[in-house]
Protein backbone atom coordinates (compact mmCIF):
# COMPACT_ATOMS: atom_id res chain seq x y z
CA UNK A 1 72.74 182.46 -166.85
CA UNK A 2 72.28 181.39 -163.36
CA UNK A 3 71.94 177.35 -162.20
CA UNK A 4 68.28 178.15 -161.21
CA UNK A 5 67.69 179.61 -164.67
CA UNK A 6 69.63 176.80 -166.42
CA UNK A 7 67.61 174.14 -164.71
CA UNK A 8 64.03 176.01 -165.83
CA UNK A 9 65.44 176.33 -169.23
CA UNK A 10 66.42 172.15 -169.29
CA UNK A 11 63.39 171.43 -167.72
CA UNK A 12 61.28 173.19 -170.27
CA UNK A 13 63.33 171.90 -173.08
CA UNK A 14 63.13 168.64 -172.02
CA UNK A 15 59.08 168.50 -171.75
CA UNK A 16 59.40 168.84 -175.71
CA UNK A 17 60.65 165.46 -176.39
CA UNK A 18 59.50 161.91 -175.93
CA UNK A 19 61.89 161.28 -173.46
CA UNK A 20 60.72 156.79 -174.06
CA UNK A 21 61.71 157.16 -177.26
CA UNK A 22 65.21 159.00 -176.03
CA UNK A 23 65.79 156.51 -173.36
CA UNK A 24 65.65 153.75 -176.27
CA UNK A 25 67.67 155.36 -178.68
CA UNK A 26 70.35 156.31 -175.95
CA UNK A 27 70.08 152.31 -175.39
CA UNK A 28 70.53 151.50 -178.33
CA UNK A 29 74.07 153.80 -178.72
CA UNK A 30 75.42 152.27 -175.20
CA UNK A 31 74.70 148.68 -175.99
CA UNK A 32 77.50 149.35 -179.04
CA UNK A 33 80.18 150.79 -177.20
CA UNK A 34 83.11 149.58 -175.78
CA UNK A 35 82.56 150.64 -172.47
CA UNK A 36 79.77 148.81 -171.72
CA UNK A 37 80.67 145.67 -173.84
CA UNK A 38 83.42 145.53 -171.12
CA UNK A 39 81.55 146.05 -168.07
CA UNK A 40 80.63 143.73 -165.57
CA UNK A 41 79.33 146.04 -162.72
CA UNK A 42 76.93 149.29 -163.83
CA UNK A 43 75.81 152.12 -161.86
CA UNK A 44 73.03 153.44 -163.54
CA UNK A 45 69.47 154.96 -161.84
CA UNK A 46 65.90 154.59 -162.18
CA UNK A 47 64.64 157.28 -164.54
CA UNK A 48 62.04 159.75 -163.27
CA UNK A 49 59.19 161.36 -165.87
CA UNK A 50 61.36 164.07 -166.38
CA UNK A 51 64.55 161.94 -167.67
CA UNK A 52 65.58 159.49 -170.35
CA UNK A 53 63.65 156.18 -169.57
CA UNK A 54 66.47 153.95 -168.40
CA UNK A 55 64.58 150.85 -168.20
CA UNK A 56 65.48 148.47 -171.44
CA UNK A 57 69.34 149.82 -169.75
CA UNK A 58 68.36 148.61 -166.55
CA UNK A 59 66.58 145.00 -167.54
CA UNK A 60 69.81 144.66 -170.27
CA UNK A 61 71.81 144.97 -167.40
CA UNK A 62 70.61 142.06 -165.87
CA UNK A 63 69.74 140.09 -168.51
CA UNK A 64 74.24 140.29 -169.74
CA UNK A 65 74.63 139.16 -166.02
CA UNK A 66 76.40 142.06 -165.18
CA UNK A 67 76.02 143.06 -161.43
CA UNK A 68 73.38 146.18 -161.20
CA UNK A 69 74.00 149.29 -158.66
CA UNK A 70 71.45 151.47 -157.97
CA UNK A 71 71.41 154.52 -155.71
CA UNK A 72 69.74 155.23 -153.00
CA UNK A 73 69.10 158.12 -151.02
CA UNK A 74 70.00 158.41 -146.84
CA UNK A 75 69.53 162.09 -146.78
CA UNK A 76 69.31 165.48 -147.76
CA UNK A 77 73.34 165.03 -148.53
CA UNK A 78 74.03 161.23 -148.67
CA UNK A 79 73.48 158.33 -151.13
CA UNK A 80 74.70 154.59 -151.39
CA UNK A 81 74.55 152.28 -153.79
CA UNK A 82 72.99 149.27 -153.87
CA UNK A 83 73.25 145.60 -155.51
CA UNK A 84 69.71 144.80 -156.75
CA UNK A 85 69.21 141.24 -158.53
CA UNK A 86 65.49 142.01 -160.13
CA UNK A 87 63.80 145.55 -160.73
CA UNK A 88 60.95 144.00 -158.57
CA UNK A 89 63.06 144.83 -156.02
CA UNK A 90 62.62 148.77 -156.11
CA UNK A 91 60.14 150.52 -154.20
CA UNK A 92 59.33 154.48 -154.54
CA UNK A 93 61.99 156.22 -151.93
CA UNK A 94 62.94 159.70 -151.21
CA UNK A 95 62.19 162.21 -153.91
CA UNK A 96 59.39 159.17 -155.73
CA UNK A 97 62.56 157.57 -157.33
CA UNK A 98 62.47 153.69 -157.23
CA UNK A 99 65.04 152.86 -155.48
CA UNK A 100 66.46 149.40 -153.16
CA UNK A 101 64.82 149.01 -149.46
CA UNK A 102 66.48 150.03 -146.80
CA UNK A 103 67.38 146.05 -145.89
CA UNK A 104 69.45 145.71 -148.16
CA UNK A 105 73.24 146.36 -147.82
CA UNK A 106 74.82 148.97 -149.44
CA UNK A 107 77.30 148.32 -151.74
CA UNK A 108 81.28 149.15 -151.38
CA UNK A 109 81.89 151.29 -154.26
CA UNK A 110 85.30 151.98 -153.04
CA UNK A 111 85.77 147.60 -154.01
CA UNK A 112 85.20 148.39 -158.05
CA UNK A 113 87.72 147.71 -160.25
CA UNK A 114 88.25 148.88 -164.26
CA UNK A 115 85.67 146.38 -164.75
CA UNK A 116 82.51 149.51 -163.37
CA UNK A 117 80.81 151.92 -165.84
CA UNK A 118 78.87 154.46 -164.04
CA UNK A 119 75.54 156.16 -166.11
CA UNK A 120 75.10 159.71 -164.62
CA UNK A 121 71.48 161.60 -165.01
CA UNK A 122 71.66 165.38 -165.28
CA UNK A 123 69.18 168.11 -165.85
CA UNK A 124 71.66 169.49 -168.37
CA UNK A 125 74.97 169.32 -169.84
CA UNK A 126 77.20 171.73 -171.88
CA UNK A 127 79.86 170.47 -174.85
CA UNK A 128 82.68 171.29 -173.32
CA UNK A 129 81.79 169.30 -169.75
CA UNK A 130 79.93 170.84 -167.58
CA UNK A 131 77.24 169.16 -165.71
CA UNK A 132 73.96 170.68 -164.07
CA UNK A 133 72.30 168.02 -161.51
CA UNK A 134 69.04 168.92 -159.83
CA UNK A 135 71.14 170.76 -157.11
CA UNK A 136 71.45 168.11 -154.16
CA UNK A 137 75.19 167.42 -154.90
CA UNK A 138 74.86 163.37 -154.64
CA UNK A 139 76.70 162.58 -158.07
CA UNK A 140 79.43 165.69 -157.48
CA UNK A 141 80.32 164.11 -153.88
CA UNK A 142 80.17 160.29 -155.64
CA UNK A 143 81.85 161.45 -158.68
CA UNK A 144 84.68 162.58 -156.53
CA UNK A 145 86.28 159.57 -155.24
CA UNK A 146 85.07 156.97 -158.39
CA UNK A 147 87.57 156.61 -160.56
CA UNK A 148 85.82 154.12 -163.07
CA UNK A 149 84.72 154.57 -166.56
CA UNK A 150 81.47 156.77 -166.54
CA UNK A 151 79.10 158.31 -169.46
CA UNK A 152 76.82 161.41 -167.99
CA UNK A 153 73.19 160.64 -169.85
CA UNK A 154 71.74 163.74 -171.17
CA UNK A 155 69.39 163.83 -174.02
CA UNK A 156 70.56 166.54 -176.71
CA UNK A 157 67.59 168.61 -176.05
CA UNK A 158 69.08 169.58 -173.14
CA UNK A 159 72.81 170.24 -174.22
CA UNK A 160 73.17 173.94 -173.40
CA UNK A 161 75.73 176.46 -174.85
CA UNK A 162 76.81 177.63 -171.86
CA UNK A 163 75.99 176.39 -168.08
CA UNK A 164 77.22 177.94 -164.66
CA UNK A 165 79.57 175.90 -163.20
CA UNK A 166 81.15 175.86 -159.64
CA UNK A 167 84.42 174.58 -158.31
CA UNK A 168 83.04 171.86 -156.92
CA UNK A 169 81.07 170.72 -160.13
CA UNK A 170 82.67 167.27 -161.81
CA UNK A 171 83.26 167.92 -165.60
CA UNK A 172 82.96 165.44 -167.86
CA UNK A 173 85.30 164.62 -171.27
CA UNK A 174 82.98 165.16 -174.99
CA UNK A 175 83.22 161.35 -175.23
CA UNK A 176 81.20 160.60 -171.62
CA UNK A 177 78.45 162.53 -172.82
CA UNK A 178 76.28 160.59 -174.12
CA UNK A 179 73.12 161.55 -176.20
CA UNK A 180 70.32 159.54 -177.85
CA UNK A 181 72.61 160.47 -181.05
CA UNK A 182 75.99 159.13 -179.38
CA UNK A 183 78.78 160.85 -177.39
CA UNK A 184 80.09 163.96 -178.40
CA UNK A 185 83.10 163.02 -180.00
């Protein structure tokens, strides 16, 4: 299967599934483990129609006090991360994704400690790792040079059997996958 057909067979898989009620769920799973008990700084994104609804993650967030990252989107290739304090602060950006405004700084990731726990989005994952992104590369060139704890989100209706993967692709351990039924273990 080819990354073009892998992505049309996640994105019809997905449309099957509430994916509210699979943001909540998935929630419901990180709020109990210790990764994110521990954290003080999260990198997480603003969920588009076609992905888990990360909302209740995001307000939680900021309601434990625990500093907020969000990306944002410089160009066809680049992305920082933002600091945002309240979700009023996002405004539709590239691609319709809420993200910060462009006046605010961007964050040094490079400055996080043990204490960061990243949330990935993906189109599709497989068990043993391999991630499929939407094909702009952002998280494979971030996920490069983090070195914190991270959990890739992808609902199980789009685990695949078997996904392309390139040399460039980050992996990802069973246990950072994490479903609306809990990581795969």
């Amino acid at each position: 299967m080819t990354k073009t057909e892998a992505r049309k067979l996640a994105k019809s898989r997905r449309s099957a599934v509430d994916l509210y009620t699979v943001g909540h769920a998935m929630a419901g799973v990180l709020f109990t483990l210790p990764a994110w008990c521990s954290a003080d700084t999260v990198l997480a994104f603003a969920s588009m129609p076609d992905e888990p609804d990360t909302a209740e993650i995001l307000q939680q967030t900021l309601a434990d006090g625990k500093r907020l990252l969000l990306p944002r989107v410089l160009s066809r290739t680049k992305m920082d991360w933002v600091e945002i304090s309240s979700l009023s602060q996002l405004r539709p950006g590239a691609y319709g994704i809420l993200e910060a405004p462009a006046n605010l700084p961007a964050f040094d990731t490079a400055a996080l400690d043990g204490g960061a726990l990243a949330l990935i989005p993906c189109l599709a994952a497989s068990p043993d790792g391999v991630r499929l992104g939407r094909g702009g590369g952002y998280y494979d060139r971030f996920l490069a040079h983090y070195k914190g704890r991270r959990l890739l989100v992808c609902p199980t209706a789009a685990l695949l059997d078997d996904l392309p993967c390139e040399g460039w692709d980050v992996r990802f351990a069973r246990q950072e996958i994490l479903t609306e039924k809990g990581t795969l273990l």
